[in-house]
C-alpha atoms as a PDB file:
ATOM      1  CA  UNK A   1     137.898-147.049  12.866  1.00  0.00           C
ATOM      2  CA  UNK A   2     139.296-146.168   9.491  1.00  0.00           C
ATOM      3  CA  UNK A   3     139.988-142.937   7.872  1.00  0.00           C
ATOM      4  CA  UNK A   4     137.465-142.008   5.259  1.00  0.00           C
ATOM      5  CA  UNK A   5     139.100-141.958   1.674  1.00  0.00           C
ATOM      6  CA  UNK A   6     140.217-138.807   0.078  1.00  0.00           C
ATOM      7  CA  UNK A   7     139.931-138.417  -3.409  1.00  0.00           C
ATOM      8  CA  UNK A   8     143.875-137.990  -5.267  1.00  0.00           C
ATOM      9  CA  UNK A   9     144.557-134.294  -5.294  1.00  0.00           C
ATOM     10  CA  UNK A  10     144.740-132.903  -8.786  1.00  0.00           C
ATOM     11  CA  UNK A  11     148.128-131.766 -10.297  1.00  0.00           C
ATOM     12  CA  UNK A  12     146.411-128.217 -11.206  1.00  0.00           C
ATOM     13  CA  UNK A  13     142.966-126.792 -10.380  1.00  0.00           C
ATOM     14  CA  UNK A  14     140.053-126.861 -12.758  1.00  0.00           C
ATOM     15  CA  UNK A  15     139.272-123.744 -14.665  1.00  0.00           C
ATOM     16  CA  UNK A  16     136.159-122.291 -14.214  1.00  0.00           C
ATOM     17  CA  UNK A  17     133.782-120.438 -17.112  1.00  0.00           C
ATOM     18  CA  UNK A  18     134.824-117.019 -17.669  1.00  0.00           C
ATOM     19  CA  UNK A  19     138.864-117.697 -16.769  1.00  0.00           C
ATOM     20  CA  UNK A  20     138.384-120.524 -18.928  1.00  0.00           C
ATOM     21  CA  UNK A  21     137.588-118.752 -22.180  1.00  0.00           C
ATOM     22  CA  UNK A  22     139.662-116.273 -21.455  1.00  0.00           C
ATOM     23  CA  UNK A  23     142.804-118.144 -21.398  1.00  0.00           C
ATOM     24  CA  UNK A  24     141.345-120.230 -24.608  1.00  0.00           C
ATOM     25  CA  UNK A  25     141.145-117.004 -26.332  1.00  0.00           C
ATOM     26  CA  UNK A  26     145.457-116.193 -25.136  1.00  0.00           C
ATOM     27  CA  UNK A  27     146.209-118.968 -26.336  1.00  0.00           C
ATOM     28  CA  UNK A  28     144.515-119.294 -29.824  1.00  0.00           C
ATOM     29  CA  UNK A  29     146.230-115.915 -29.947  1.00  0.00           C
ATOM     30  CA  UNK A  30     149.661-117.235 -29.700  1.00  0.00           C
ATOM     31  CA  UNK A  31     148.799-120.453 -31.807  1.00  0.00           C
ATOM     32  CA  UNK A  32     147.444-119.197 -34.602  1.00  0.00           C
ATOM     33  CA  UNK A  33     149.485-115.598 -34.907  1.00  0.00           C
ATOM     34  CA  UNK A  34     152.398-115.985 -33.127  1.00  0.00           C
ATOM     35  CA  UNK A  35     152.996-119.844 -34.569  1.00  0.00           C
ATOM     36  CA  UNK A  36     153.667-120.997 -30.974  1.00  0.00           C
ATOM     37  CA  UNK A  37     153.554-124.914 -30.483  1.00  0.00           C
ATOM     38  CA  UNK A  38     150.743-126.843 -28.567  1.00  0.00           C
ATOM     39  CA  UNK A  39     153.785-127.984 -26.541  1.00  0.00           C
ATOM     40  CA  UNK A  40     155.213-125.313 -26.325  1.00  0.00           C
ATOM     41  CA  UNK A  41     152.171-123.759 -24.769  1.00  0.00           C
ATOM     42  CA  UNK A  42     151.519-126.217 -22.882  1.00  0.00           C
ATOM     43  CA  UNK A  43     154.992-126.128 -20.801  1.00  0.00           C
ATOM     44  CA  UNK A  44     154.683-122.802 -20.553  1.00  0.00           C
ATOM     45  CA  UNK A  45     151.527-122.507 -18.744  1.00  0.00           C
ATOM     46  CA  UNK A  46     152.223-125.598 -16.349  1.00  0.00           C
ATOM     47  CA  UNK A  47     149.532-127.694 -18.271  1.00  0.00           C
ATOM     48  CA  UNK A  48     149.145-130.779 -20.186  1.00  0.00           C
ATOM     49  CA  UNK A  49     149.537-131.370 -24.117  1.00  0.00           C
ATOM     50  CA  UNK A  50     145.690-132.718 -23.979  1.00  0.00           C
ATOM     51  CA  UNK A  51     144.555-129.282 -21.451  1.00  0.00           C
ATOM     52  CA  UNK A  52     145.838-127.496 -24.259  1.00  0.00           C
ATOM     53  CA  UNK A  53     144.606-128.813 -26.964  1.00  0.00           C
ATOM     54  CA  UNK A  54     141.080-129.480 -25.318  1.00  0.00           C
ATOM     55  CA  UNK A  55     140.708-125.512 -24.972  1.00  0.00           C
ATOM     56  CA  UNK A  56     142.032-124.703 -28.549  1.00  0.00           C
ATOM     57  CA  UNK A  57     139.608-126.889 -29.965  1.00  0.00           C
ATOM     58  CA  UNK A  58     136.767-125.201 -27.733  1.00  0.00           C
ATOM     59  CA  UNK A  59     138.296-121.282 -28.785  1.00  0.00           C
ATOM     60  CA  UNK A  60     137.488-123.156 -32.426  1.00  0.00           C
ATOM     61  CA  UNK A  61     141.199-122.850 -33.603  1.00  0.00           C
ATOM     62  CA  UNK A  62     142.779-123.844 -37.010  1.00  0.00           C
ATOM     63  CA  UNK A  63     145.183-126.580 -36.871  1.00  0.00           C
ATOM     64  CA  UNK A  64     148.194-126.305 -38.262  1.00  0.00           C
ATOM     65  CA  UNK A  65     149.609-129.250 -39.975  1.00  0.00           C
ATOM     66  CA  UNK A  66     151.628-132.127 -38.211  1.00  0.00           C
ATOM     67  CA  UNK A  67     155.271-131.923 -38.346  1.00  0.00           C
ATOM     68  CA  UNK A  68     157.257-129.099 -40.691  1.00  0.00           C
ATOM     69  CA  UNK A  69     155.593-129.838 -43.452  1.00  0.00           C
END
């Protein structure tokens, strides 16, 4: 008989509702007044570029410009 297939474990766990807005809202906080990179924000917190930006762009943050411009 074979073993039944396991989905791939995920790198980090989902974030559910409340948690969720709550971290959107720290790190809006640091993007917008502190002038902290999406990168940068992203290492920090273990997370992806794209997790990152996803939750900034649900907190309704202002994008900064590309580059030093």
């Amino acid at each position: 008989m074979s073993q039944p297939i396991k989905p791939p474990k995920r790198k980090s766990p989902l974030v559910p509702g409340p948690e969720r807005t709550r971290i959107a809202a720290e790190l809006r906080e640091q993007y917008e007044r502190g002038g902290v990179s999406i990168r940068s924000l992203a290492q920090a917190r273990g997370r992806s570029y794209t997790f990152v930006y996803q939750l900034l762009t649900e907190a309704g943050t202002r994008f900064r410009p590309r580059g030093n411009r």
